[in-house]
PDB file of N, CA and C in Angstrom:
ATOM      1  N   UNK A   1       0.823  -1.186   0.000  1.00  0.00           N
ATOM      2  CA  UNK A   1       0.000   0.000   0.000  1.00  0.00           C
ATOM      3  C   UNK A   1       0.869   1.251   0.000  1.00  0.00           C
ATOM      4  N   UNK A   2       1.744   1.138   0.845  1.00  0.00           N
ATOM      5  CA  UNK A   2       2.551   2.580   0.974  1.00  0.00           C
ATOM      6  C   UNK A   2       3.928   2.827  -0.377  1.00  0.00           C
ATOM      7  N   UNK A   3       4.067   1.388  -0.778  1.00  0.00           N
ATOM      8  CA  UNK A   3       4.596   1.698  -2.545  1.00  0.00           C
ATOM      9  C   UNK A   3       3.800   2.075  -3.845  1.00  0.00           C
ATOM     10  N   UNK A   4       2.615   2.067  -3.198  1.00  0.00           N
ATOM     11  CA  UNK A   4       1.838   2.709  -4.570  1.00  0.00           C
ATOM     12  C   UNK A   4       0.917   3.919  -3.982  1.00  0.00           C
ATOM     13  N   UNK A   5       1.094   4.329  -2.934  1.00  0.00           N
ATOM     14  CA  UNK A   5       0.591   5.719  -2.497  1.00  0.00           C
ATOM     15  C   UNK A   5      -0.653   5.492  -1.923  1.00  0.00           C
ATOM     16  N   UNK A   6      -0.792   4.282  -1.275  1.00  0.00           N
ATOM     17  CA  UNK A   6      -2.012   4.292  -1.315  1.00  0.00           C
ATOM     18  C   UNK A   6      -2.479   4.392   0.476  1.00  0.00           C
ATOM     19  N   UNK A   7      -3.939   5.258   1.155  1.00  0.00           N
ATOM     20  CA  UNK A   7      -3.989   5.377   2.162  1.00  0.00           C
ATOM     21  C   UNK A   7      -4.341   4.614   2.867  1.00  0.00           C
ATOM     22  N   UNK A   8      -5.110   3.545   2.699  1.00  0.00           N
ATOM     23  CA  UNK A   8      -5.871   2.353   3.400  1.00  0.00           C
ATOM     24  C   UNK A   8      -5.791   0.945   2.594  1.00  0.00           C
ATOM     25  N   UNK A   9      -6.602   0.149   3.871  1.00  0.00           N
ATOM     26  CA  UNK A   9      -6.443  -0.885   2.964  1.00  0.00           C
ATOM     27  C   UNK A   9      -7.774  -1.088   2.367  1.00  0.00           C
ATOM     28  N   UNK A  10      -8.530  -0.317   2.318  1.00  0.00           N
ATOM     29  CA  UNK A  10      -9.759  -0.329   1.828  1.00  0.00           C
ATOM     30  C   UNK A  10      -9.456   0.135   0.282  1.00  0.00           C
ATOM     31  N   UNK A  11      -8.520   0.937   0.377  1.00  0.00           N
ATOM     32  CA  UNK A  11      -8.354   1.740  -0.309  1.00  0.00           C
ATOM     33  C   UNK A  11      -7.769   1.093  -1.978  1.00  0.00           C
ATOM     34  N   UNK A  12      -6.601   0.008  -1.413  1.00  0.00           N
ATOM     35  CA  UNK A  12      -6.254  -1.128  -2.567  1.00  0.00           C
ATOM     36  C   UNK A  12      -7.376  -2.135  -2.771  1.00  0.00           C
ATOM     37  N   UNK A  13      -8.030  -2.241  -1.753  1.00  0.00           N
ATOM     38  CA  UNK A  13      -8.721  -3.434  -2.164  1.00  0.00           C
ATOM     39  C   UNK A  13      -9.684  -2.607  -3.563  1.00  0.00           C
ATOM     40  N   UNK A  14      -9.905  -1.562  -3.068  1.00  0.00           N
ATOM     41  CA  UNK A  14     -10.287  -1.006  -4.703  1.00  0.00           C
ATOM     42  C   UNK A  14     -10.099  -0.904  -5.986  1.00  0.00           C
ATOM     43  N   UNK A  15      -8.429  -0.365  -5.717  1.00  0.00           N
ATOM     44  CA  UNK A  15      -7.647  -0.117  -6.562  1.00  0.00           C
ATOM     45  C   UNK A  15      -6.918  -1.662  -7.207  1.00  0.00           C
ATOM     46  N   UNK A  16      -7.165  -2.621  -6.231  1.00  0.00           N
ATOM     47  CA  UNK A  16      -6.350  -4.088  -6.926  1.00  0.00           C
ATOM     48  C   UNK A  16      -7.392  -4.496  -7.827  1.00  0.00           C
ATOM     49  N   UNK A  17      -8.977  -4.140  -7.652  1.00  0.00           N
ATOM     50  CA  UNK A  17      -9.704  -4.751  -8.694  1.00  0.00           C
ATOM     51  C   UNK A  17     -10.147  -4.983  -9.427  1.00  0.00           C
ATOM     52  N   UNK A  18      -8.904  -3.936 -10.526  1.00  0.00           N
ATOM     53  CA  UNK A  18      -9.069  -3.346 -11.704  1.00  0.00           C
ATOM     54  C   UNK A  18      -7.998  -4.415 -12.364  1.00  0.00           C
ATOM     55  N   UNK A  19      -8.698  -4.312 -13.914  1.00  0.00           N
ATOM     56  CA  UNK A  19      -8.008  -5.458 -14.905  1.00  0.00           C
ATOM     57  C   UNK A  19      -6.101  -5.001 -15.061  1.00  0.00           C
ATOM     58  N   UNK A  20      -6.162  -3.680 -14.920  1.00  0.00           N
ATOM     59  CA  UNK A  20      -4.746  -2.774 -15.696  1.00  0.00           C
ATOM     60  C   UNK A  20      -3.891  -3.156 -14.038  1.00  0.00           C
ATOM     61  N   UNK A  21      -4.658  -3.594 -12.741  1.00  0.00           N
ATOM     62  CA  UNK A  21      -3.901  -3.400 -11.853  1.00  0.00           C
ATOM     63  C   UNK A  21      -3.278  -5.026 -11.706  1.00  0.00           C
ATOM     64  N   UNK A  22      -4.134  -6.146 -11.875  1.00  0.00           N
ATOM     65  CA  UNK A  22      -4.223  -7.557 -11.992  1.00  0.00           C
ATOM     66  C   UNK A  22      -2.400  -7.676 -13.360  1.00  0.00           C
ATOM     67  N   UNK A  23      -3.253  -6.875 -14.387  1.00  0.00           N
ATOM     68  CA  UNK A  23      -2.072  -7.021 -15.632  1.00  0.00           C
ATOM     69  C   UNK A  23      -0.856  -6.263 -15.333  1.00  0.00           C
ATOM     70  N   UNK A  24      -0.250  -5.039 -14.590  1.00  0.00           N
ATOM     71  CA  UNK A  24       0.987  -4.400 -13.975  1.00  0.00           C
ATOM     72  C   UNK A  24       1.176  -5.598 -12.699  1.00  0.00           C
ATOM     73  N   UNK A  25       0.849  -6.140 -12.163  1.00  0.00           N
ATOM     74  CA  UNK A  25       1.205  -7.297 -11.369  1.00  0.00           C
ATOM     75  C   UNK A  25       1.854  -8.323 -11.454  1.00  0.00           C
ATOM     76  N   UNK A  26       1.464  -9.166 -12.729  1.00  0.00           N
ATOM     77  CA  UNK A  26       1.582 -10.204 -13.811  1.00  0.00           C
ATOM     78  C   UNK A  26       3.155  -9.882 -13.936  1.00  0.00           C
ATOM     79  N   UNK A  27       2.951  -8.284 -14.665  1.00  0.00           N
ATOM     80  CA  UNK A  27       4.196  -8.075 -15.395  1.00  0.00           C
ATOM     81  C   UNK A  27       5.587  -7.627 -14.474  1.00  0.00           C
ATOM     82  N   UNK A  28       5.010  -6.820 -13.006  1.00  0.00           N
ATOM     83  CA  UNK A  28       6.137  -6.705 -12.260  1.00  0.00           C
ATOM     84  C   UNK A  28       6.897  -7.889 -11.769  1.00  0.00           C
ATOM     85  N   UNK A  29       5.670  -9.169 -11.705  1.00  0.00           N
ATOM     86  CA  UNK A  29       6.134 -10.365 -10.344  1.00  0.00           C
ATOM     87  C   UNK A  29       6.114 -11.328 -11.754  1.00  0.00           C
ATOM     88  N   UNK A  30       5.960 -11.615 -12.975  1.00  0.00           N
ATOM     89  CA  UNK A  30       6.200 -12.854 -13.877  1.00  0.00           C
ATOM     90  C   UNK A  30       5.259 -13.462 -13.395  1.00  0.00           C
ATOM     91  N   UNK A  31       4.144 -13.251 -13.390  1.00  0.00           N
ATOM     92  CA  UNK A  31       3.210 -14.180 -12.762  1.00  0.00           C
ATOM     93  C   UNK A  31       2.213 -14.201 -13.757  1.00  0.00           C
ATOM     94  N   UNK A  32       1.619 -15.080 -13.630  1.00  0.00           N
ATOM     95  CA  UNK A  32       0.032 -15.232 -14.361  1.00  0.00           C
ATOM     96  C   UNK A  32      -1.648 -15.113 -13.173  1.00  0.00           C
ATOM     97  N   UNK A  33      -1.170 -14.270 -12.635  1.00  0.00           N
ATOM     98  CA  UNK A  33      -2.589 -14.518 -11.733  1.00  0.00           C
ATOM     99  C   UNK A  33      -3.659 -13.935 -12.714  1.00  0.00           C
ATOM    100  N   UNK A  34      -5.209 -14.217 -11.990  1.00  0.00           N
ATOM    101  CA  UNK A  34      -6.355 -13.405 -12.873  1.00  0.00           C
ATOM    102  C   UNK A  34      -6.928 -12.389 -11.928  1.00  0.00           C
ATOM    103  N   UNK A  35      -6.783 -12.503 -10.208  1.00  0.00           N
ATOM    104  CA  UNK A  35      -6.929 -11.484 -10.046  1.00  0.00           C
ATOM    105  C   UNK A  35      -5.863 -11.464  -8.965  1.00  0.00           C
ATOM    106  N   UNK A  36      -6.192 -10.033  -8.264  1.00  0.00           N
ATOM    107  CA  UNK A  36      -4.867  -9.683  -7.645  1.00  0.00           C
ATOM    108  C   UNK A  36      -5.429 -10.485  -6.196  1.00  0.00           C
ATOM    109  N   UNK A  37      -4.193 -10.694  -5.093  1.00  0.00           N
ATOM    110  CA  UNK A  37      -4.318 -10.846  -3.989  1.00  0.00           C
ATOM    111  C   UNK A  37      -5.023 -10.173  -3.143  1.00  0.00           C
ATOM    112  N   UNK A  38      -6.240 -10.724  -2.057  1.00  0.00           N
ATOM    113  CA  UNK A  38      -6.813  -9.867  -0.979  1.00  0.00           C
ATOM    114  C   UNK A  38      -5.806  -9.422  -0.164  1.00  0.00           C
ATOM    115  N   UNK A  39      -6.642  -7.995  -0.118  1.00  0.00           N
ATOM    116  CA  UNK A  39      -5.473  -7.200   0.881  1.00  0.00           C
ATOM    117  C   UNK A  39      -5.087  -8.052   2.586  1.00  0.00           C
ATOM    118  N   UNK A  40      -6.056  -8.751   3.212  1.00  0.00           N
ATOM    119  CA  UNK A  40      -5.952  -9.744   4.370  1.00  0.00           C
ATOM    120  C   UNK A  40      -4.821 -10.629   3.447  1.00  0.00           C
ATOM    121  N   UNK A  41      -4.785 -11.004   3.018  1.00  0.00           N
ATOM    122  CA  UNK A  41      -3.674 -12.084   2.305  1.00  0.00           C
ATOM    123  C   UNK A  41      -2.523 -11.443   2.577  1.00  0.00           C
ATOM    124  N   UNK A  42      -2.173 -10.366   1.703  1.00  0.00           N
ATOM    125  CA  UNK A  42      -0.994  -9.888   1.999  1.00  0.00           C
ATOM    126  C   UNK A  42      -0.490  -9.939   3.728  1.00  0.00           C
ATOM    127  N   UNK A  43      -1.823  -8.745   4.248  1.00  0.00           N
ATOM    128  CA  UNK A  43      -0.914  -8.389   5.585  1.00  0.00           C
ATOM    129  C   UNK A  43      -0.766  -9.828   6.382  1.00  0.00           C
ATOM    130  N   UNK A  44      -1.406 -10.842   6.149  1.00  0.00           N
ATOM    131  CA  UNK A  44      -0.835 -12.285   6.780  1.00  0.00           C
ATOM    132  C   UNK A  44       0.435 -12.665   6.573  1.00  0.00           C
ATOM    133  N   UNK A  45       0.690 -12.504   5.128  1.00  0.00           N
ATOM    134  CA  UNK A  45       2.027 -13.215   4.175  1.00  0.00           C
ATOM    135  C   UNK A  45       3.190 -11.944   5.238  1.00  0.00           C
ATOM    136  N   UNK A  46       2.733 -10.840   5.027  1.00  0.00           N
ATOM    137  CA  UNK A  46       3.790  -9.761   5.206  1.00  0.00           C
ATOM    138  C   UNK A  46       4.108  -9.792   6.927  1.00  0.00           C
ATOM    139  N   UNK A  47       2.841 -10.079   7.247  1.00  0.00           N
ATOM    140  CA  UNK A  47       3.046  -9.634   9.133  1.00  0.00           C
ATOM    141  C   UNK A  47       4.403 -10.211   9.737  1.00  0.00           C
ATOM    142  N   UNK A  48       4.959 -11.546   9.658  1.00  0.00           N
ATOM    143  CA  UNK A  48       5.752 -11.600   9.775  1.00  0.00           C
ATOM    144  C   UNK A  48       7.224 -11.380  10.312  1.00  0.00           C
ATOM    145  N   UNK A  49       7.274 -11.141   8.969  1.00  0.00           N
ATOM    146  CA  UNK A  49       8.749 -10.587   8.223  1.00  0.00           C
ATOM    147  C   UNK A  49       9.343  -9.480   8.566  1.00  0.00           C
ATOM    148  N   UNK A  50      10.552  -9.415   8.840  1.00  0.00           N
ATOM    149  CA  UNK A  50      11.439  -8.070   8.979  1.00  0.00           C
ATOM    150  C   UNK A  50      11.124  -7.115   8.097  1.00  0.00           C
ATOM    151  N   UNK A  51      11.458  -5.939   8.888  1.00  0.00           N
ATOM    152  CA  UNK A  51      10.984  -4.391   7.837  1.00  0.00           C
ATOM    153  C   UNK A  51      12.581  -4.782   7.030  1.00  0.00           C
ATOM    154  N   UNK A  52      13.495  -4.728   7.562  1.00  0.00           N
ATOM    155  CA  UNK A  52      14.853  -4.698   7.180  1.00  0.00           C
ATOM    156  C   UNK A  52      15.216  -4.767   5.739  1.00  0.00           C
ATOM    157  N   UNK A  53      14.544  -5.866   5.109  1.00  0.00           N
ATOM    158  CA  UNK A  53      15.428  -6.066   3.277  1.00  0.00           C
ATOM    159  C   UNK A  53      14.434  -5.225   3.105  1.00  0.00           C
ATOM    160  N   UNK A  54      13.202  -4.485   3.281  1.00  0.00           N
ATOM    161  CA  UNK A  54      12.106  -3.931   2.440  1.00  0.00           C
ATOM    162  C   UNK A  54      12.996  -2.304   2.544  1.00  0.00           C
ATOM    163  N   UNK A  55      13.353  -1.998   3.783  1.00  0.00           N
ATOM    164  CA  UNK A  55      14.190  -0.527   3.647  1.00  0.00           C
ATOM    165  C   UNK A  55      15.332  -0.106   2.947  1.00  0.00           C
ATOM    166  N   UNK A  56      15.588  -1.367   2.255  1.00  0.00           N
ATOM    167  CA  UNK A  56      16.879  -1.448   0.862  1.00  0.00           C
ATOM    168  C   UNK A  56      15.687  -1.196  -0.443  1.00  0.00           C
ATOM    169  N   UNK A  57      14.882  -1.402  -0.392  1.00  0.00           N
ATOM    170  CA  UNK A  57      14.051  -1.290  -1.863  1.00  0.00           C
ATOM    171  C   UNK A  57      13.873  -0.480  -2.506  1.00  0.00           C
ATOM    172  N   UNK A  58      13.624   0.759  -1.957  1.00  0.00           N
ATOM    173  CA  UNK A  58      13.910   2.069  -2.757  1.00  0.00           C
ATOM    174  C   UNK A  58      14.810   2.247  -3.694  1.00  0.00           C
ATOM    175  N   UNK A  59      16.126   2.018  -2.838  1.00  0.00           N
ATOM    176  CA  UNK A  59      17.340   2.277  -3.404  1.00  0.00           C
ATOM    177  C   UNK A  59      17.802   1.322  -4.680  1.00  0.00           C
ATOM    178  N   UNK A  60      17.157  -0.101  -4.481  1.00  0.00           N
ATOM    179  CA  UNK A  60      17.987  -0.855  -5.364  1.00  0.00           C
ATOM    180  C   UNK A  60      16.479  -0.748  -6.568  1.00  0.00           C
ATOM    181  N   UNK A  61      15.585  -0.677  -6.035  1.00  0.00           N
ATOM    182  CA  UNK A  61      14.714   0.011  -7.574  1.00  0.00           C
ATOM    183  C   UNK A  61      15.296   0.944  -8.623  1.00  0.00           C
ATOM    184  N   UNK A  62      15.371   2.447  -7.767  1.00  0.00           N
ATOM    185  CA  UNK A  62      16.698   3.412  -8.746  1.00  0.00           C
ATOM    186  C   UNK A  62      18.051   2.716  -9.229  1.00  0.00           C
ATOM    187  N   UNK A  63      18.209   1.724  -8.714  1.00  0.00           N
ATOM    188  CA  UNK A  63      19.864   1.646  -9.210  1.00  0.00           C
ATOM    189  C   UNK A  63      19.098   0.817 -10.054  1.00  0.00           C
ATOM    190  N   UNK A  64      18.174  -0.324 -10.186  1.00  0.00           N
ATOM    191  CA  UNK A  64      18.067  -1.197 -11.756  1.00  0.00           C
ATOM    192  C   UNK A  64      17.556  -0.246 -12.446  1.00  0.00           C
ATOM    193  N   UNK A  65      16.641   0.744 -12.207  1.00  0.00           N
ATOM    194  CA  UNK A  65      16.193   1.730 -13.161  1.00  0.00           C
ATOM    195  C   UNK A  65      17.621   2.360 -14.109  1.00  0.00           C
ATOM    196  N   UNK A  66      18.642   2.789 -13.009  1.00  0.00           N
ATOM    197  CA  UNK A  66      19.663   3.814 -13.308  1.00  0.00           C
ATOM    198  C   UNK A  66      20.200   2.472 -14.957  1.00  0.00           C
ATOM    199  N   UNK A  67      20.369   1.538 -14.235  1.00  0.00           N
ATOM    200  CA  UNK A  67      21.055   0.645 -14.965  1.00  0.00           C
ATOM    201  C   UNK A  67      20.502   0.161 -16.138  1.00  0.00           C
ATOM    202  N   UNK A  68      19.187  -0.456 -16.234  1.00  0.00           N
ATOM    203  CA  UNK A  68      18.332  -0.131 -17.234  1.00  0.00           C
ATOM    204  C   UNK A  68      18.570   1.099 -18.597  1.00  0.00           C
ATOM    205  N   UNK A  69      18.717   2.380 -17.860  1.00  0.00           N
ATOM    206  CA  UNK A  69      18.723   3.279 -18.866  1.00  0.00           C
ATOM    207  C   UNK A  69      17.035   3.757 -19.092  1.00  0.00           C
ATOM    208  N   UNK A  70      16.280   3.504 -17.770  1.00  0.00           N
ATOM    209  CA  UNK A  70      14.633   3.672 -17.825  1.00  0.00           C
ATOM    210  C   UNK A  70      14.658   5.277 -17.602  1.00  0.00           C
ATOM    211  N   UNK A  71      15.411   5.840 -17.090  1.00  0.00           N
ATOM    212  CA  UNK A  71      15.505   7.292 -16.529  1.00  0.00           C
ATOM    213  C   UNK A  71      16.494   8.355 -17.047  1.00  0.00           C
ATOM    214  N   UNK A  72      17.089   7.683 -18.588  1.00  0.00           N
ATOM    215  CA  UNK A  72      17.917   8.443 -19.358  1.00  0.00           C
ATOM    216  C   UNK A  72      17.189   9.763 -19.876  1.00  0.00           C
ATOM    217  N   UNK A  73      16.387   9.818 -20.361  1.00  0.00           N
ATOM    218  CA  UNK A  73      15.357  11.159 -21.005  1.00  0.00           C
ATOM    219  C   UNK A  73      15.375  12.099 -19.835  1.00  0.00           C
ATOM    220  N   UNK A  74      15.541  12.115 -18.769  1.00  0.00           N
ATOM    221  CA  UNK A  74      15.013  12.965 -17.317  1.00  0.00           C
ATOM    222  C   UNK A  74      16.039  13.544 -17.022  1.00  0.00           C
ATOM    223  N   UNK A  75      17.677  13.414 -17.781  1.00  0.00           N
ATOM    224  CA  UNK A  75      18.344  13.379 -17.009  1.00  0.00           C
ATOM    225  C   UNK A  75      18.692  14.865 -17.466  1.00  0.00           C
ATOM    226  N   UNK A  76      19.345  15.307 -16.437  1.00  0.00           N
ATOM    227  CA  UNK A  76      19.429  17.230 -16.589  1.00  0.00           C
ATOM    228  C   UNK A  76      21.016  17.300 -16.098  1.00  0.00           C
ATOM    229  N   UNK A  77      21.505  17.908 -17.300  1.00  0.00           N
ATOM    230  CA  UNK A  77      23.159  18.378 -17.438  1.00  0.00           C
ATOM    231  C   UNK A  77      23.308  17.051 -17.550  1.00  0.00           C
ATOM    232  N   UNK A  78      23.538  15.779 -18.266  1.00  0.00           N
ATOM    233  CA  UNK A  78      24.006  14.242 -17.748  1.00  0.00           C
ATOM    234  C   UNK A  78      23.910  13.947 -16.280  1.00  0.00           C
ATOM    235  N   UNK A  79      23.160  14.074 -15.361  1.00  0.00           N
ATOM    236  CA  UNK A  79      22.928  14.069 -14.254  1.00  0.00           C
ATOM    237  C   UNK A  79      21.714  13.655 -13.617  1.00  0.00           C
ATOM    238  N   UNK A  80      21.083  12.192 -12.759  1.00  0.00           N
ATOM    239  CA  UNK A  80      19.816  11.881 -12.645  1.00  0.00           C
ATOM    240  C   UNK A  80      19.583  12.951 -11.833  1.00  0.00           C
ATOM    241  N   UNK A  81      18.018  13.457 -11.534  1.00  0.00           N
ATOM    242  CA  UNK A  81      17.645  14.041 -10.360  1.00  0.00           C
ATOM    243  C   UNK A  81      16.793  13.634  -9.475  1.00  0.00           C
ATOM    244  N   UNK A  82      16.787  13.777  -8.377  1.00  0.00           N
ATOM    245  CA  UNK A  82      16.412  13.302  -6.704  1.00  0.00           C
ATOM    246  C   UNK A  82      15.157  14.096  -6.631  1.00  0.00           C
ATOM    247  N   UNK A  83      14.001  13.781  -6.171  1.00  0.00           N
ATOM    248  CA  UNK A  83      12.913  14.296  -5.891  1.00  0.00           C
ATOM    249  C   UNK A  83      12.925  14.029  -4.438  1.00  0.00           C
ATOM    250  N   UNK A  84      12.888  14.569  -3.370  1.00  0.00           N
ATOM    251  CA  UNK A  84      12.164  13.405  -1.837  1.00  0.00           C
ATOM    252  C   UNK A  84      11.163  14.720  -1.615  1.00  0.00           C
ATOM    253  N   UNK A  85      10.682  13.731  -1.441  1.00  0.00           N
ATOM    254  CA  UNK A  85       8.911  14.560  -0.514  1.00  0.00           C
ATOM    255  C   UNK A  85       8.937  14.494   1.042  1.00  0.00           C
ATOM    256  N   UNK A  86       9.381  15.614   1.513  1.00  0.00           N
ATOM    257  CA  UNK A  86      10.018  15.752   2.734  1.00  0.00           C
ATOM    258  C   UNK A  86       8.442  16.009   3.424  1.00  0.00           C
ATOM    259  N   UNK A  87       7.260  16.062   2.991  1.00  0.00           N
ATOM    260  CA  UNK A  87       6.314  16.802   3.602  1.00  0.00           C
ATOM    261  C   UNK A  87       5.621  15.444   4.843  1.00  0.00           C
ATOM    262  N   UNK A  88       5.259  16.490   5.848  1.00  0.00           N
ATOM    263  CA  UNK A  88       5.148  15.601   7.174  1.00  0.00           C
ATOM    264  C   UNK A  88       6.425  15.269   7.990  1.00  0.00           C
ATOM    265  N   UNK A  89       7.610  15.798   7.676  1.00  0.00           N
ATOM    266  CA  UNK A  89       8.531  14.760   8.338  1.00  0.00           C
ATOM    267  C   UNK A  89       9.161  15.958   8.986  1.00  0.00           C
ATOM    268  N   UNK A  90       8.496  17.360   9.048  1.00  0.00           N
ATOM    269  CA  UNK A  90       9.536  17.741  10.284  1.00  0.00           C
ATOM    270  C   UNK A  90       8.580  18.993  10.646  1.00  0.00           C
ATOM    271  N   UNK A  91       7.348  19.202  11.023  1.00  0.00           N
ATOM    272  CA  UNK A  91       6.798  20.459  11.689  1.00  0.00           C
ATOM    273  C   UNK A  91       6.457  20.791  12.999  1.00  0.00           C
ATOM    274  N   UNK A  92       6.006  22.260  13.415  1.00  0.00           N
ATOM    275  CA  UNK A  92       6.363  22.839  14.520  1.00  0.00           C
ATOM    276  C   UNK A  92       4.742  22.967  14.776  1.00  0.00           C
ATOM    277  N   UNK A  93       4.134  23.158  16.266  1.00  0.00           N
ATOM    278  CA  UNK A  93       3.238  23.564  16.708  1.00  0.00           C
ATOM    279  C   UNK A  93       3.105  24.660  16.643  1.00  0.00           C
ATOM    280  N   UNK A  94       4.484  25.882  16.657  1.00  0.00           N
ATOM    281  CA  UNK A  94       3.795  27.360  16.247  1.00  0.00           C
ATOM    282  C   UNK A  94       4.640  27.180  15.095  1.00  0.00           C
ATOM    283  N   UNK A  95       4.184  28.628  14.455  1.00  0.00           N
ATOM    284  CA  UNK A  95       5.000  28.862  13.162  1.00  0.00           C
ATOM    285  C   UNK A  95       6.572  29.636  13.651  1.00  0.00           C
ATOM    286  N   UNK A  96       7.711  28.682  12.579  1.00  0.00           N
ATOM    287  CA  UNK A  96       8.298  28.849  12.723  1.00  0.00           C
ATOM    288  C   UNK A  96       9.177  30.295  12.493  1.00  0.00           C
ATOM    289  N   UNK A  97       8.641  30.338  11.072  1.00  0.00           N
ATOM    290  CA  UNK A  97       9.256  31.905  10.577  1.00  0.00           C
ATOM    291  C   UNK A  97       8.468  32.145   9.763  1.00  0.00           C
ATOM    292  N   UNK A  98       8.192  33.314   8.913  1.00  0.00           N
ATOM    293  CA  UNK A  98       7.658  33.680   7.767  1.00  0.00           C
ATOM    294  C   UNK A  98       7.264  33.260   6.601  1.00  0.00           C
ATOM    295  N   UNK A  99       8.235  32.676   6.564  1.00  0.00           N
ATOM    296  CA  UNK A  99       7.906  31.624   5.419  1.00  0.00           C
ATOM    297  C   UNK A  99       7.453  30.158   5.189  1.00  0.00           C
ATOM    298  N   UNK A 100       7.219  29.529   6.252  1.00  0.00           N
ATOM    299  CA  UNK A 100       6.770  28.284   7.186  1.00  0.00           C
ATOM    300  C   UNK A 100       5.241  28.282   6.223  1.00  0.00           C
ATOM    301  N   UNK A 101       4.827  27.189   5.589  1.00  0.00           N
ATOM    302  CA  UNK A 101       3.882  26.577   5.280  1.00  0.00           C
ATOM    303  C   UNK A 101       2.802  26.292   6.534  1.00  0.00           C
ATOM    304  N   UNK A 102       1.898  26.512   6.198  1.00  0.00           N
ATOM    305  CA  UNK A 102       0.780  26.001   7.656  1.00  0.00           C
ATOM    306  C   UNK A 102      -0.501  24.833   7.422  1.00  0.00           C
ATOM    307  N   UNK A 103      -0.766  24.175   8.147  1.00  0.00           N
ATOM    308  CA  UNK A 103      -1.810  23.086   7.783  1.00  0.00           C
ATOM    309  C   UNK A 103      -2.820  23.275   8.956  1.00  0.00           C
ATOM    310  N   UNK A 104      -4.300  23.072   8.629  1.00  0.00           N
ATOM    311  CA  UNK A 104      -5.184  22.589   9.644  1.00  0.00           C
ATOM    312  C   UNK A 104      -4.894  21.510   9.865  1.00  0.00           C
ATOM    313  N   UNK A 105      -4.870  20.736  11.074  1.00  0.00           N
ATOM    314  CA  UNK A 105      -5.274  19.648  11.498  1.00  0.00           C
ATOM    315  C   UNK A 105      -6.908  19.136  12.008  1.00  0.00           C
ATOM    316  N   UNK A 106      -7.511  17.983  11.985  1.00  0.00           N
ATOM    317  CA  UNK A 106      -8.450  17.613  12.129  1.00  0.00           C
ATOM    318  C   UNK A 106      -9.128  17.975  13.425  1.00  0.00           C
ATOM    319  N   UNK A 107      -7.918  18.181  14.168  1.00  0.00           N
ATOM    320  CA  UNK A 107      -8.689  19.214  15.721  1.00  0.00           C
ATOM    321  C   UNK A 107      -9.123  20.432  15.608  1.00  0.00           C
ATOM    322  N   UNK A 108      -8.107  20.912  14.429  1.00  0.00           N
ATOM    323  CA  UNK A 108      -8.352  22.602  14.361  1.00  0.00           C
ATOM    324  C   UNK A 108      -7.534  23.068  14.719  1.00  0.00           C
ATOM    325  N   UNK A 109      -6.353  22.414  15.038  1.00  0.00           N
ATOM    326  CA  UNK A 109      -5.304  22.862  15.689  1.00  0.00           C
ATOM    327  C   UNK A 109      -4.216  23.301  13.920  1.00  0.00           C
ATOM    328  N   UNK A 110      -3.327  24.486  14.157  1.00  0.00           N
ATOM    329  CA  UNK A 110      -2.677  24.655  13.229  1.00  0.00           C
ATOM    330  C   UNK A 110      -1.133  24.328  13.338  1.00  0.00           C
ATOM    331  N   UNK A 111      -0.607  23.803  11.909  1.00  0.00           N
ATOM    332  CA  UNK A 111       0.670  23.070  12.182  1.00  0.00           C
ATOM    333  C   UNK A 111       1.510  24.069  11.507  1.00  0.00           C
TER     334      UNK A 111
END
């Protein structure tokens, strides 16, 4: 769920039960399924298992991409570029300075 952006698990079970999502499945994992896995399936298979090899995955995705040559067109000066979406990962209860972005929160409280 959290590699394809997704917020719930309600949320894939939606999104898995589409034909284009069943067929990008097939083609990521070499598989022949007809439909995709229930989301209870997974978190059984997954509960498990160490977070540990999954926090290498990012990285070694970009490097077969890099290697591939999937991300040659993007590249600016001969140079790949880094996107991170830093948002959520570091705010203040008051505002910090002037230029500080602000969010409601669901209390009403402002971030």
């Amino acid at each position: 769920m959290f590699a394809l952006g997704l917020g719930s698990r309600r949320q894939f079970r939606l999104e898995s039960d589409s034909e284009a999502f069943v067929a990008n499945l097939n083609a990521q994992a070499g598989s022949a399924l007809e439909t995709a896995p229930h989301d209870d399936t997974l978190a059984y298979y997954l509960e498990p298992l160490s977070p540990e090899p999954f926090e290498e995955l990012p990285a070694r995705v970009a490097e077969r991409l890099i290697r591939r040559k999937a991300l040659d067109r993007w590249r600016l000066f001969g140079s790949h570029l880094v996107a991170v979406d830093g948002t959520r990962q570091l705010f203040y209860r008051k505002r910090h300075c002037s230029y500080c972005l602000t969010q409601k929160a669901p209390n009403g409280e402002t971030l």
